[in-house]
N, C-alpha and C. Protein backbone atom coordinates (compact mmCIF):
# COMPACT_ATOMS: atom_id res chain seq x y z
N UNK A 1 -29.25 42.01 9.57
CA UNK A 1 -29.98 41.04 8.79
C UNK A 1 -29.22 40.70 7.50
N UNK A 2 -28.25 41.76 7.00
CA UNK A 2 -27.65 41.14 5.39
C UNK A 2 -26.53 40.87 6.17
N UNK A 3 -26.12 40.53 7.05
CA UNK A 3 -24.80 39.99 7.23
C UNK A 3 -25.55 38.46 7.48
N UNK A 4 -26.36 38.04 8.47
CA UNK A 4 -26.90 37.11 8.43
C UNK A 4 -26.94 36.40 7.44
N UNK A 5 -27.94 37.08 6.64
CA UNK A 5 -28.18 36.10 5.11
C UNK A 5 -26.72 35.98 4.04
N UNK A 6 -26.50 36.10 4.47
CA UNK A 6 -25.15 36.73 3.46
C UNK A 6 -24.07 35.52 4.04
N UNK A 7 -24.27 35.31 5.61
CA UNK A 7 -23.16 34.41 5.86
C UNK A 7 -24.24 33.04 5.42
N UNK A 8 -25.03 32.70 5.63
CA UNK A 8 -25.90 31.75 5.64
C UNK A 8 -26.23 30.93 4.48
N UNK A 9 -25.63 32.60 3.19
CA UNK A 9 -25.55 31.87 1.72
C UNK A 9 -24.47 31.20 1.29
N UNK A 10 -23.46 31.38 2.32
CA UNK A 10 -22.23 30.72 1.97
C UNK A 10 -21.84 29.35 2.92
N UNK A 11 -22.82 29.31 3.73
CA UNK A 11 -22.55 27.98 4.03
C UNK A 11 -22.92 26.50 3.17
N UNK A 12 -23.75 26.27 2.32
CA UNK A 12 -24.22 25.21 1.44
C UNK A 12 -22.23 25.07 0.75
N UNK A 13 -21.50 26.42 0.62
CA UNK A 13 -20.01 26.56 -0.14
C UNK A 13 -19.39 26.05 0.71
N UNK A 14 -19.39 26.57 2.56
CA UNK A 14 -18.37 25.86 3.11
C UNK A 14 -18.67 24.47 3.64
N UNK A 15 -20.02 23.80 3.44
CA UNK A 15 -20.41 22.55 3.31
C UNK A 15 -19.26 21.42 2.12
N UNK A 16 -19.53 22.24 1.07
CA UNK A 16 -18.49 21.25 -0.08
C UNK A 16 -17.88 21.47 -0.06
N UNK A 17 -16.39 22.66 0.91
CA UNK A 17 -15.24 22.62 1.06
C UNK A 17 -14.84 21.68 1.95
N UNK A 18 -15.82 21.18 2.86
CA UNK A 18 -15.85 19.81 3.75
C UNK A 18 -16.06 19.05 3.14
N UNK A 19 -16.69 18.85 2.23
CA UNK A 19 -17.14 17.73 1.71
C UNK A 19 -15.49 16.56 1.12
N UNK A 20 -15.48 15.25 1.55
CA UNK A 20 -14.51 14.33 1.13
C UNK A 20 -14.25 14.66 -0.30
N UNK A 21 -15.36 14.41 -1.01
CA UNK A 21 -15.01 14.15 -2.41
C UNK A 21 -14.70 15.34 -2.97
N UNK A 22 -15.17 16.55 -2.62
CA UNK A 22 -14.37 18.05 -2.85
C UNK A 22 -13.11 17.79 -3.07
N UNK A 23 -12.47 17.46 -2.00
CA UNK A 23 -11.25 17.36 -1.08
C UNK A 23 -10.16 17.01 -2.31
N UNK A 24 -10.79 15.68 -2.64
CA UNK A 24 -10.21 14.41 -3.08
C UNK A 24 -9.81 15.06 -4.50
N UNK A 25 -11.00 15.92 -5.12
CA UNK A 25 -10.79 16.80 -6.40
C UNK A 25 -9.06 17.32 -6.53
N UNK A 26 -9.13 18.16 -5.48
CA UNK A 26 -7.78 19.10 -4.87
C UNK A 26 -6.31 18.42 -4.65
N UNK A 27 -6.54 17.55 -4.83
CA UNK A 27 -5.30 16.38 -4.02
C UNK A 27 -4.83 15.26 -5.09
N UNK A 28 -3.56 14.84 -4.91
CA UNK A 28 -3.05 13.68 -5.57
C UNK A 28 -4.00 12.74 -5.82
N UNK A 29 -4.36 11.48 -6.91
CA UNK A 29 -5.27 10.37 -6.16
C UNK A 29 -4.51 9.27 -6.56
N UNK A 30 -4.65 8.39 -5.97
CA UNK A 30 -3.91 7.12 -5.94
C UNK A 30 -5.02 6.15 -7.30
N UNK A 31 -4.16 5.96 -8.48
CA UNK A 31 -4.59 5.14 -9.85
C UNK A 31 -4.19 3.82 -9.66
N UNK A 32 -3.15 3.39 -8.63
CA UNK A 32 -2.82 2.08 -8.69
C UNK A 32 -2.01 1.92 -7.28
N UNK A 33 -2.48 0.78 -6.43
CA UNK A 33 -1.90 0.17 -5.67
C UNK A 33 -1.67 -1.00 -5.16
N UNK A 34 -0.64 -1.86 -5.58
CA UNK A 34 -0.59 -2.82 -5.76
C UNK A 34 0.67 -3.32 -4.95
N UNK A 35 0.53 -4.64 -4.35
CA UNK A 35 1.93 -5.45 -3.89
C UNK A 35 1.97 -6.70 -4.64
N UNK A 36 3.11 -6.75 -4.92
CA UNK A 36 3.77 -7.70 -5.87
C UNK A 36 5.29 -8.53 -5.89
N UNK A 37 5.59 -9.34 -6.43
CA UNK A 37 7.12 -9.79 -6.06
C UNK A 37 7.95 -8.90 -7.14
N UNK A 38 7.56 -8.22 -8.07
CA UNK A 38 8.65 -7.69 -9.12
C UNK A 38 8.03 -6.65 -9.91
N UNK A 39 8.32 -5.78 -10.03
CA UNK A 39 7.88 -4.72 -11.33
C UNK A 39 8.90 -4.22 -12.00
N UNK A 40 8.61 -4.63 -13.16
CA UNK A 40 9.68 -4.53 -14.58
C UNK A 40 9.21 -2.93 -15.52
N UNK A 41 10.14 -1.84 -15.07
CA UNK A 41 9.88 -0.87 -15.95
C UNK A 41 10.63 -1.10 -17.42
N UNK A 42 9.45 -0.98 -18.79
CA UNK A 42 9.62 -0.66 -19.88
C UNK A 42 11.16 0.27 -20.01
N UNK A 43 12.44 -0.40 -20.99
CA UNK A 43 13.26 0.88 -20.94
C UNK A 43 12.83 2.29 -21.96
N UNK A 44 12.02 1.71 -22.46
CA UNK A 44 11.81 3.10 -23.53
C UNK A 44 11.10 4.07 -23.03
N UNK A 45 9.59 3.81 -22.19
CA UNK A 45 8.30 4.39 -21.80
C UNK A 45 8.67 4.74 -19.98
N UNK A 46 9.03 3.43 -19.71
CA UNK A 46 9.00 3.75 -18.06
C UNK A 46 7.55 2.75 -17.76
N UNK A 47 7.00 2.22 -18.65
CA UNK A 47 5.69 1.89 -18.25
C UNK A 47 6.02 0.43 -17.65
N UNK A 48 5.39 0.27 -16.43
CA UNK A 48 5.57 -0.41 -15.22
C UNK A 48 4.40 -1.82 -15.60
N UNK A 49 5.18 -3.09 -15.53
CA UNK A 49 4.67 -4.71 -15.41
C UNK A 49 4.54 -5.09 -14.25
N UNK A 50 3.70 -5.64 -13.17
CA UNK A 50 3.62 -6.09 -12.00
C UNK A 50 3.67 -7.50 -12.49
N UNK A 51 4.38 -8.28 -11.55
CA UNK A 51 4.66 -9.82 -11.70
C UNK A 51 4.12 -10.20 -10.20
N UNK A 52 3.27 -10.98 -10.58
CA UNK A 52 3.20 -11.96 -9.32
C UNK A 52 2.33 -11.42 -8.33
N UNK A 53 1.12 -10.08 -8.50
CA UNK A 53 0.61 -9.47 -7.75
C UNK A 53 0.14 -10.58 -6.72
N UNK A 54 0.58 -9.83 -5.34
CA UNK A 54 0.03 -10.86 -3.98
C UNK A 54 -1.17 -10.72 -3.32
N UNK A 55 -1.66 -11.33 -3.40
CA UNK A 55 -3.43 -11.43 -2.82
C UNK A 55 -3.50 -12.29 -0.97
N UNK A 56 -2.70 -13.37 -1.73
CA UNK A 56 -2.65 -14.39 -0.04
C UNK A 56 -0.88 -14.82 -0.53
N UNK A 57 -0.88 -15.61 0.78
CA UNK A 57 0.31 -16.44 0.66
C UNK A 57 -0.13 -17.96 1.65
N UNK A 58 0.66 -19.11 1.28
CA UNK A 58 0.41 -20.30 1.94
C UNK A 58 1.77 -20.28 2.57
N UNK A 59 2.22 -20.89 3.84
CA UNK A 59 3.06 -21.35 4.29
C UNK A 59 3.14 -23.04 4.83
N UNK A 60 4.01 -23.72 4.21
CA UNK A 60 3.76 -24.74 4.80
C UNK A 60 4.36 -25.28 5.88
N UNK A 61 3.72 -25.52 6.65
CA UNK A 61 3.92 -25.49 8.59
C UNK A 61 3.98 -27.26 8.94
N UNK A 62 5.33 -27.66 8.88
CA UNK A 62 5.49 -28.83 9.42
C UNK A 62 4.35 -29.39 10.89
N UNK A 63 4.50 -30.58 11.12
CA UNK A 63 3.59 -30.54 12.46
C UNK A 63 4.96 -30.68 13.37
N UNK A 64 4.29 -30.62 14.41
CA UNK A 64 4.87 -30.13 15.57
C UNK A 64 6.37 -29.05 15.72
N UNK A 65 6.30 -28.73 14.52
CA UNK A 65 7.26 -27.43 14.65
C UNK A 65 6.83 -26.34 14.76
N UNK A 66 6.54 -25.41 15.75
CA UNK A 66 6.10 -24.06 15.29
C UNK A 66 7.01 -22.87 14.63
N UNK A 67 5.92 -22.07 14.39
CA UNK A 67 6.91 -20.71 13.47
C UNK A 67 7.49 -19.86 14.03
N UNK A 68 8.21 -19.70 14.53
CA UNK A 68 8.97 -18.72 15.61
C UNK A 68 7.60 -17.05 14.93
N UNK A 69 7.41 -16.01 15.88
CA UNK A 69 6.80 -15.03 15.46
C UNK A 69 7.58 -14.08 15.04
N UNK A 70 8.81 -14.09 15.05
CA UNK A 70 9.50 -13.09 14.08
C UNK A 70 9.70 -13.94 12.96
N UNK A 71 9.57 -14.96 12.16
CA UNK A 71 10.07 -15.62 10.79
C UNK A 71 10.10 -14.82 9.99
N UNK A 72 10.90 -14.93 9.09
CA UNK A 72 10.67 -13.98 7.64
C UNK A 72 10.75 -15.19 6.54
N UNK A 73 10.63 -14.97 5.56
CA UNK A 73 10.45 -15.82 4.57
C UNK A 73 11.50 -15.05 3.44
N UNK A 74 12.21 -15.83 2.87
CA UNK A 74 13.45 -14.71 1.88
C UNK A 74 12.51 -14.55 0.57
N UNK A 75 11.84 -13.63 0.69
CA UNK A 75 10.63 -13.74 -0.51
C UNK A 75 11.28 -12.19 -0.87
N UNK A 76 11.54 -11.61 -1.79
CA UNK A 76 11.65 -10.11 -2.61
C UNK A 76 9.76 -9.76 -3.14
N UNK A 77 9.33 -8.78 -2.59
CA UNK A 77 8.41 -8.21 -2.55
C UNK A 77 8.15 -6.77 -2.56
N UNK A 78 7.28 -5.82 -3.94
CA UNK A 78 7.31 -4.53 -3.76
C UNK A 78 5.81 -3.75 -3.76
N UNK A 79 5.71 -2.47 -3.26
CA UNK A 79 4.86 -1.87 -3.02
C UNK A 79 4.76 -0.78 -4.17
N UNK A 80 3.64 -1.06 -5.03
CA UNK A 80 3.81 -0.40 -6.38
C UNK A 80 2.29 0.89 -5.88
N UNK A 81 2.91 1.84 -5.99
CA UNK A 81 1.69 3.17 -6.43
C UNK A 81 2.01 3.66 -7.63
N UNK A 82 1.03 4.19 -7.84
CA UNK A 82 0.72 4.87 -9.17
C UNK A 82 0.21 6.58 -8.89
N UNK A 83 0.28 7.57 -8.35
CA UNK A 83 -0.75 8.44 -8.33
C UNK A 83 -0.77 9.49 -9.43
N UNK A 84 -1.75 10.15 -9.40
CA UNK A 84 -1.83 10.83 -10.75
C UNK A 84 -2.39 12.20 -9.93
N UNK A 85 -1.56 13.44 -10.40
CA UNK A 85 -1.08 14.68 -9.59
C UNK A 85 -2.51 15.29 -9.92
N UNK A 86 -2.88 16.62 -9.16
CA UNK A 86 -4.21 17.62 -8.99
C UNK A 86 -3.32 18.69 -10.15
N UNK A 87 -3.95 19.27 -11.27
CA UNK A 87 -3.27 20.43 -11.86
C UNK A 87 -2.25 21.23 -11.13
N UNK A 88 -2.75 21.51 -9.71
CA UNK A 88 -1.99 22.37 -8.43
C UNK A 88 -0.58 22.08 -8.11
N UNK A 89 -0.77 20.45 -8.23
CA UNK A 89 0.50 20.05 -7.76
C UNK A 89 1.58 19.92 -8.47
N UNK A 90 1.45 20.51 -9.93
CA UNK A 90 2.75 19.70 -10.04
C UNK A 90 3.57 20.80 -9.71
N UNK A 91 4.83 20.40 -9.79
CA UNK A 91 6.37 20.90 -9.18
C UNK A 91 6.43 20.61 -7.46
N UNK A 92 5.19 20.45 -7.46
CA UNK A 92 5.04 20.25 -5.38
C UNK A 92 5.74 18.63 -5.45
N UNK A 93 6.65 18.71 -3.68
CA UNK A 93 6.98 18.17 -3.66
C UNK A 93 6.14 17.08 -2.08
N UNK A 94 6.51 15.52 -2.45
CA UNK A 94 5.66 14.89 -1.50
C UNK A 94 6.29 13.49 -0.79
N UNK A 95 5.83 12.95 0.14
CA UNK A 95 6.31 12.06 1.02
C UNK A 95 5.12 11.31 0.96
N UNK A 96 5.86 9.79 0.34
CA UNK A 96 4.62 8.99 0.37
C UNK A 96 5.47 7.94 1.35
N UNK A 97 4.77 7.40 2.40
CA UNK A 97 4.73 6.81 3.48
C UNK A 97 4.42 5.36 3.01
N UNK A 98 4.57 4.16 3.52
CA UNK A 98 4.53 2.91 4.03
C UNK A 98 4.74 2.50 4.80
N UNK A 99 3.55 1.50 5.09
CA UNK A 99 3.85 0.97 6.96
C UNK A 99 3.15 -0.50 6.52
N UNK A 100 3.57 -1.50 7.47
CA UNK A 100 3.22 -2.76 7.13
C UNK A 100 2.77 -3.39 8.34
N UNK A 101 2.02 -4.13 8.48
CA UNK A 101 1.43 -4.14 9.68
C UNK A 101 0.88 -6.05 10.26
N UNK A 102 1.21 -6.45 10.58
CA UNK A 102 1.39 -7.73 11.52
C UNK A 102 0.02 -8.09 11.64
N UNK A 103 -0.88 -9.53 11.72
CA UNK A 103 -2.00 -9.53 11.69
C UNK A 103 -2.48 -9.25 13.07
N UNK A 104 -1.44 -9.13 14.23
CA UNK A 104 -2.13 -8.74 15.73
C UNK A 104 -1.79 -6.95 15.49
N UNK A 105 -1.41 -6.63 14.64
CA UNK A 105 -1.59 -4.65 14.21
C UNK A 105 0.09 -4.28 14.69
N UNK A 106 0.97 -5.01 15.32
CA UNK A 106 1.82 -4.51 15.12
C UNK A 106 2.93 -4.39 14.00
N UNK A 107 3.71 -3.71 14.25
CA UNK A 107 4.67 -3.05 13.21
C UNK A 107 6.06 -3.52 12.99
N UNK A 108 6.68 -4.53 12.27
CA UNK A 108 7.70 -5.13 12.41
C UNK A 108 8.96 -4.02 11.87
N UNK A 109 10.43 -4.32 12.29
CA UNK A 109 11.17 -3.53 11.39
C UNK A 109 11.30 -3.32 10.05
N UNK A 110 11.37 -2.81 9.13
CA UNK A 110 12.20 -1.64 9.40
C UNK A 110 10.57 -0.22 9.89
N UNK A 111 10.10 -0.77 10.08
CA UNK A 111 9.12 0.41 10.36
C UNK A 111 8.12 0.91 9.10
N UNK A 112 8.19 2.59 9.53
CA UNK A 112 7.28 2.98 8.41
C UNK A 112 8.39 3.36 6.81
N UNK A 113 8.65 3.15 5.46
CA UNK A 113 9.34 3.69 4.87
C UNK A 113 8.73 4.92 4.22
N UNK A 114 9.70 5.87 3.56
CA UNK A 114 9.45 6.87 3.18
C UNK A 114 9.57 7.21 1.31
N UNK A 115 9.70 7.69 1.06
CA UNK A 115 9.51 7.84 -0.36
C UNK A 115 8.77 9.12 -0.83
N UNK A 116 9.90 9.52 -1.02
CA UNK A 116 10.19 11.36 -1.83
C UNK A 116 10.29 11.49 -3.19
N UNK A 117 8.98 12.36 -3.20
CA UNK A 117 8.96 12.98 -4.95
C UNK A 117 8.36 14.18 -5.57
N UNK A 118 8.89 14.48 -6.37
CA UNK A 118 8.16 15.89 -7.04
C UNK A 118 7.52 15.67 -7.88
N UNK A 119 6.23 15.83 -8.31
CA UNK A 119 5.48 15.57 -9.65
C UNK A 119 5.50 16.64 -10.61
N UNK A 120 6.72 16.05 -11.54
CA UNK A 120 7.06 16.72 -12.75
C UNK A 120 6.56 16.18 -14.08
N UNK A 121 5.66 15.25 -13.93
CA UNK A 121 4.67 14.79 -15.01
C UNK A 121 3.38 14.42 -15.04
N UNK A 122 2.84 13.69 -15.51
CA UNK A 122 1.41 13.51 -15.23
C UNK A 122 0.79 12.70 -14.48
N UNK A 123 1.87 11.90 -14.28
CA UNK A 123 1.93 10.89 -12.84
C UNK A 123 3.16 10.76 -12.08
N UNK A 124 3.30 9.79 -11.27
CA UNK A 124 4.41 9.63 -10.28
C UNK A 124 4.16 8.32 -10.14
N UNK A 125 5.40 6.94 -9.85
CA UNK A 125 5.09 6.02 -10.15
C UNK A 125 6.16 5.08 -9.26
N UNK A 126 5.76 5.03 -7.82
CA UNK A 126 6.72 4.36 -6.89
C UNK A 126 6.78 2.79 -6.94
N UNK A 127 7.72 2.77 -6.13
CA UNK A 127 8.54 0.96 -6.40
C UNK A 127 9.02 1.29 -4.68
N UNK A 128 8.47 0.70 -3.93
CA UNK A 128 9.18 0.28 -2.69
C UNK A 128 9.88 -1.05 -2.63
N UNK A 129 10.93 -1.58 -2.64
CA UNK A 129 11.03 -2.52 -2.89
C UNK A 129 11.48 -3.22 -1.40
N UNK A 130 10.96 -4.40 -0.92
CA UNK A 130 11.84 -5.12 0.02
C UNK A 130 12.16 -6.37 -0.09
N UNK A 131 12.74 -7.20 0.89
CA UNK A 131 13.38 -8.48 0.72
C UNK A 131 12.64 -8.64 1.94
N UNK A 132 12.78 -10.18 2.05
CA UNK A 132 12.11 -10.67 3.08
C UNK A 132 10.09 -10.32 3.74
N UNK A 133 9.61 -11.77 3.64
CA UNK A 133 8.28 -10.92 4.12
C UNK A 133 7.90 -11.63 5.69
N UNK A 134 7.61 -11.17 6.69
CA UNK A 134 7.13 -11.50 7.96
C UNK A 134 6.28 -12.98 7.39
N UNK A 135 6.46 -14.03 8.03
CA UNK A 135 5.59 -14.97 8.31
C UNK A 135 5.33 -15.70 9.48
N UNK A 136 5.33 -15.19 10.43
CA UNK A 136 5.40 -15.16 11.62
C UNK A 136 3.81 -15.42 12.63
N UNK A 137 2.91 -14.85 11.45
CA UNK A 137 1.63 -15.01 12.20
C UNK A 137 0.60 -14.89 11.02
N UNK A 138 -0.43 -15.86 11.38
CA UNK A 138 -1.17 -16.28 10.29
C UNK A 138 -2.38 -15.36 10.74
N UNK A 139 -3.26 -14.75 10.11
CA UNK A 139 -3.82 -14.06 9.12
C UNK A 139 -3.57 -13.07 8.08
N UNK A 140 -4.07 -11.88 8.21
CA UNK A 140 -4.53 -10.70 7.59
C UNK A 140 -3.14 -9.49 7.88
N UNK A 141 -2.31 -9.33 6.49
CA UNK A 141 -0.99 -8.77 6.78
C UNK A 141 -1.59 -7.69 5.97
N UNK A 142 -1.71 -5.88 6.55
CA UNK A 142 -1.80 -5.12 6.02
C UNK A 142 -0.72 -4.51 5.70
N UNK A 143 -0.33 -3.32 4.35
CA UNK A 143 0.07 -2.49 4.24
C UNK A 143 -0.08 -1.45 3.77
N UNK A 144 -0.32 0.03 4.39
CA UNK A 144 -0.86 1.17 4.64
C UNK A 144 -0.10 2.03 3.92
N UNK A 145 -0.28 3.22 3.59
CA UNK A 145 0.06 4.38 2.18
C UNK A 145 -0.68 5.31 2.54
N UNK A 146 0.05 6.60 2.49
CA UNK A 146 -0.62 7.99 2.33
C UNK A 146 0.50 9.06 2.04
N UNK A 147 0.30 9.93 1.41
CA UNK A 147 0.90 11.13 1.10
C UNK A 147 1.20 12.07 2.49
N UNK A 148 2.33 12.58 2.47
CA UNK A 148 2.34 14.29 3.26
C UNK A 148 2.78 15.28 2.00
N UNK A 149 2.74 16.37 2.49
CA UNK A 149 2.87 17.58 1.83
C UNK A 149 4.41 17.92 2.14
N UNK A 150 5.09 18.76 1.60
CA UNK A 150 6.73 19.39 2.15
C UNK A 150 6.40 19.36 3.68
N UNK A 151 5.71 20.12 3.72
CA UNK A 151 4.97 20.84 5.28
C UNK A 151 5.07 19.64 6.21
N UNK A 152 4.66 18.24 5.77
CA UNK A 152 4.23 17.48 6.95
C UNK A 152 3.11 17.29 6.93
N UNK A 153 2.08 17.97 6.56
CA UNK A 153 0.72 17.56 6.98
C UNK A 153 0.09 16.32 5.86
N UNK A 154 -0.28 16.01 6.33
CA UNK A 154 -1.39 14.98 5.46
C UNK A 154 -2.22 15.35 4.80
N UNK A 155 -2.14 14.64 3.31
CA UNK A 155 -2.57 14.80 2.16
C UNK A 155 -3.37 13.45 1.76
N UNK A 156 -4.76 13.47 1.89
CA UNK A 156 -5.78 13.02 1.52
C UNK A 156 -5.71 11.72 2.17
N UNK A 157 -6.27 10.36 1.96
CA UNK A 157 -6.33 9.69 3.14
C UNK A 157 -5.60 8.65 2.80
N UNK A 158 -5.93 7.17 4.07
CA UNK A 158 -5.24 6.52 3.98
C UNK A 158 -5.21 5.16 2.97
N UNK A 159 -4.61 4.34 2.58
CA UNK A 159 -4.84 3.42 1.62
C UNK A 159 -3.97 2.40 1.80
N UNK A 160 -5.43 1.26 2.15
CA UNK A 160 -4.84 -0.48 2.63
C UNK A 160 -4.10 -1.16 1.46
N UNK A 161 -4.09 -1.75 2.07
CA UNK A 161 -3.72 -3.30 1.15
C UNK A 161 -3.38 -4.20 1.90
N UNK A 162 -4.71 -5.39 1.35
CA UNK A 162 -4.31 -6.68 2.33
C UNK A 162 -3.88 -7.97 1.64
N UNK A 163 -3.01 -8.43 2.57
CA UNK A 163 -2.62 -10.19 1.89
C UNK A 163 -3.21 -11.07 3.02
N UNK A 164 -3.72 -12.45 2.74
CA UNK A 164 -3.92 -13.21 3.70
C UNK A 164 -2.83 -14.15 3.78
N UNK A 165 -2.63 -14.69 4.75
CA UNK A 165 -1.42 -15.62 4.91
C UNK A 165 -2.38 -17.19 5.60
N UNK A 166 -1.79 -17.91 4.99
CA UNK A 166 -2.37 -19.04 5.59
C UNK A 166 -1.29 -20.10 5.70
N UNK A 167 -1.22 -21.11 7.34
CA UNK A 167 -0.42 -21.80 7.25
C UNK A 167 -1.34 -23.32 6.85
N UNK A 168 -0.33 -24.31 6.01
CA UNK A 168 -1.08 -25.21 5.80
C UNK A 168 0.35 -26.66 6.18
N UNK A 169 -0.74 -27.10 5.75
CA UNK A 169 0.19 -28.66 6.29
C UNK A 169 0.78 -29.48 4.91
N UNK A 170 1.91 -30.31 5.29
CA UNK A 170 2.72 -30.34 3.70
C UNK A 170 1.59 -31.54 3.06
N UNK A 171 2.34 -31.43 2.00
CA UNK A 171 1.17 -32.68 1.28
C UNK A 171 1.76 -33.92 1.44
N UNK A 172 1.08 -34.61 2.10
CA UNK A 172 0.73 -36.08 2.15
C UNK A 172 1.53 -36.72 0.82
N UNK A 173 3.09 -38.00 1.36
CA UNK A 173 3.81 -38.39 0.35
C UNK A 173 2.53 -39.80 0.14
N UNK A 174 2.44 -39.94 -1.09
CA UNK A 174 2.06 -41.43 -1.30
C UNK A 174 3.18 -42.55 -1.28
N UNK A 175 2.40 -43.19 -0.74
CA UNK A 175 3.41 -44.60 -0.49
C UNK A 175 3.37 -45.70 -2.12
N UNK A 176 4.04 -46.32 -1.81
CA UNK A 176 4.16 -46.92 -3.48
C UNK A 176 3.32 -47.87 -3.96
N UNK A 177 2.56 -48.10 -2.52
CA UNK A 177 1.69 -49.22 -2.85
C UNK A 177 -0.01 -48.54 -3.36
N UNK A 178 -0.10 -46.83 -2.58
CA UNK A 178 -1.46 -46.14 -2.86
C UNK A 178 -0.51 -45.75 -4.06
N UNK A 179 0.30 -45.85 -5.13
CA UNK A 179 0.41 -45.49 -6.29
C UNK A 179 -0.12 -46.20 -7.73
N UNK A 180 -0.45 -47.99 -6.95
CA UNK A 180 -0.42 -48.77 -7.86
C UNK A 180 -2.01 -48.91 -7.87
């Protein structure tokens, strides 16, 4: 009977060791994630300017030409995190992941990138940077983020980011006579 009660008092404990937001306590958390065409670090501070944060993009789609589905667009575009370390972690070292993802879910080259760091301060403050962005297919272009541990395993969850892409049609030249 006291082993019973005894384990029974500790389950409400191993309830909030399950619990997400426990979890989330214990672990890196992501303060900023953002895609953008440029981030300008401060030379004195290090403190990071996002230019041009991307929300959507327009493409303008001639008529009767279509977009080949591999297009890229020569656009320079970066994947800015911010995370801010658990007391535990610092000196631990971590693999923060990126993957970008096609609006039918697939995965164009170069794949997933990687990005290695040790948190030796009070934050950690990545710059993925690439050239070229897929425009190839019109909607909803995700790109995905999460931590591993040295180990490999996964460290707390995953984190979107979406752009919409829309193709549109060029603008209508006026003629000289709808000018007058």
């Amino acid at each position: 009977m006291f082993l019973k009660n005894t384990i029974s008092g500790f389950r409400p404990m191993l309830e909030l060791f399950k619990c997400a937001a426990f979890r989330e306590i214990l672990m890196p958390t992501l303060v900023v994630f953002a895609v953008c065409e440029k981030v300008i670090f401060d030379q004195r501070g290090g403190i990071p300017t996002l230019v041009s944060v991307l929300q959507g993009m327009q493409v303008v789609k001639k008529q009767g030409v279509p977009i080949p589905p591999d297009a890229v667009a020569p656009k320079p575009w970066v994947v800015f995190t911010w995370w801010k370390p658990h007391p535990a972690d610092e000196g631990k070292s971590f693999r923060q992941w990126t993957e970008f993802y096609m609006p039918d879910g697939t995965v164009p080259p170069p794949g997933k990138q990687e990005t290695t760091f040790t948190f030796v301060d009070e934050s950690q403050r990545n710059a993925v940077e690439s050239i070229g962005f897929p425009v190839g297919q019109e909607g909803i272009y995700k790109i995905k983020v999460w931590l591993e541990s040295d180990s490999g395993e996964k460290v707390g969850e995953d984190h979107t980011y979406e752009i919409k892409l829309r193709y549109i049609d060029p603008p209508v030249e006026k003629s000289s006579e709808q000018m007058t």
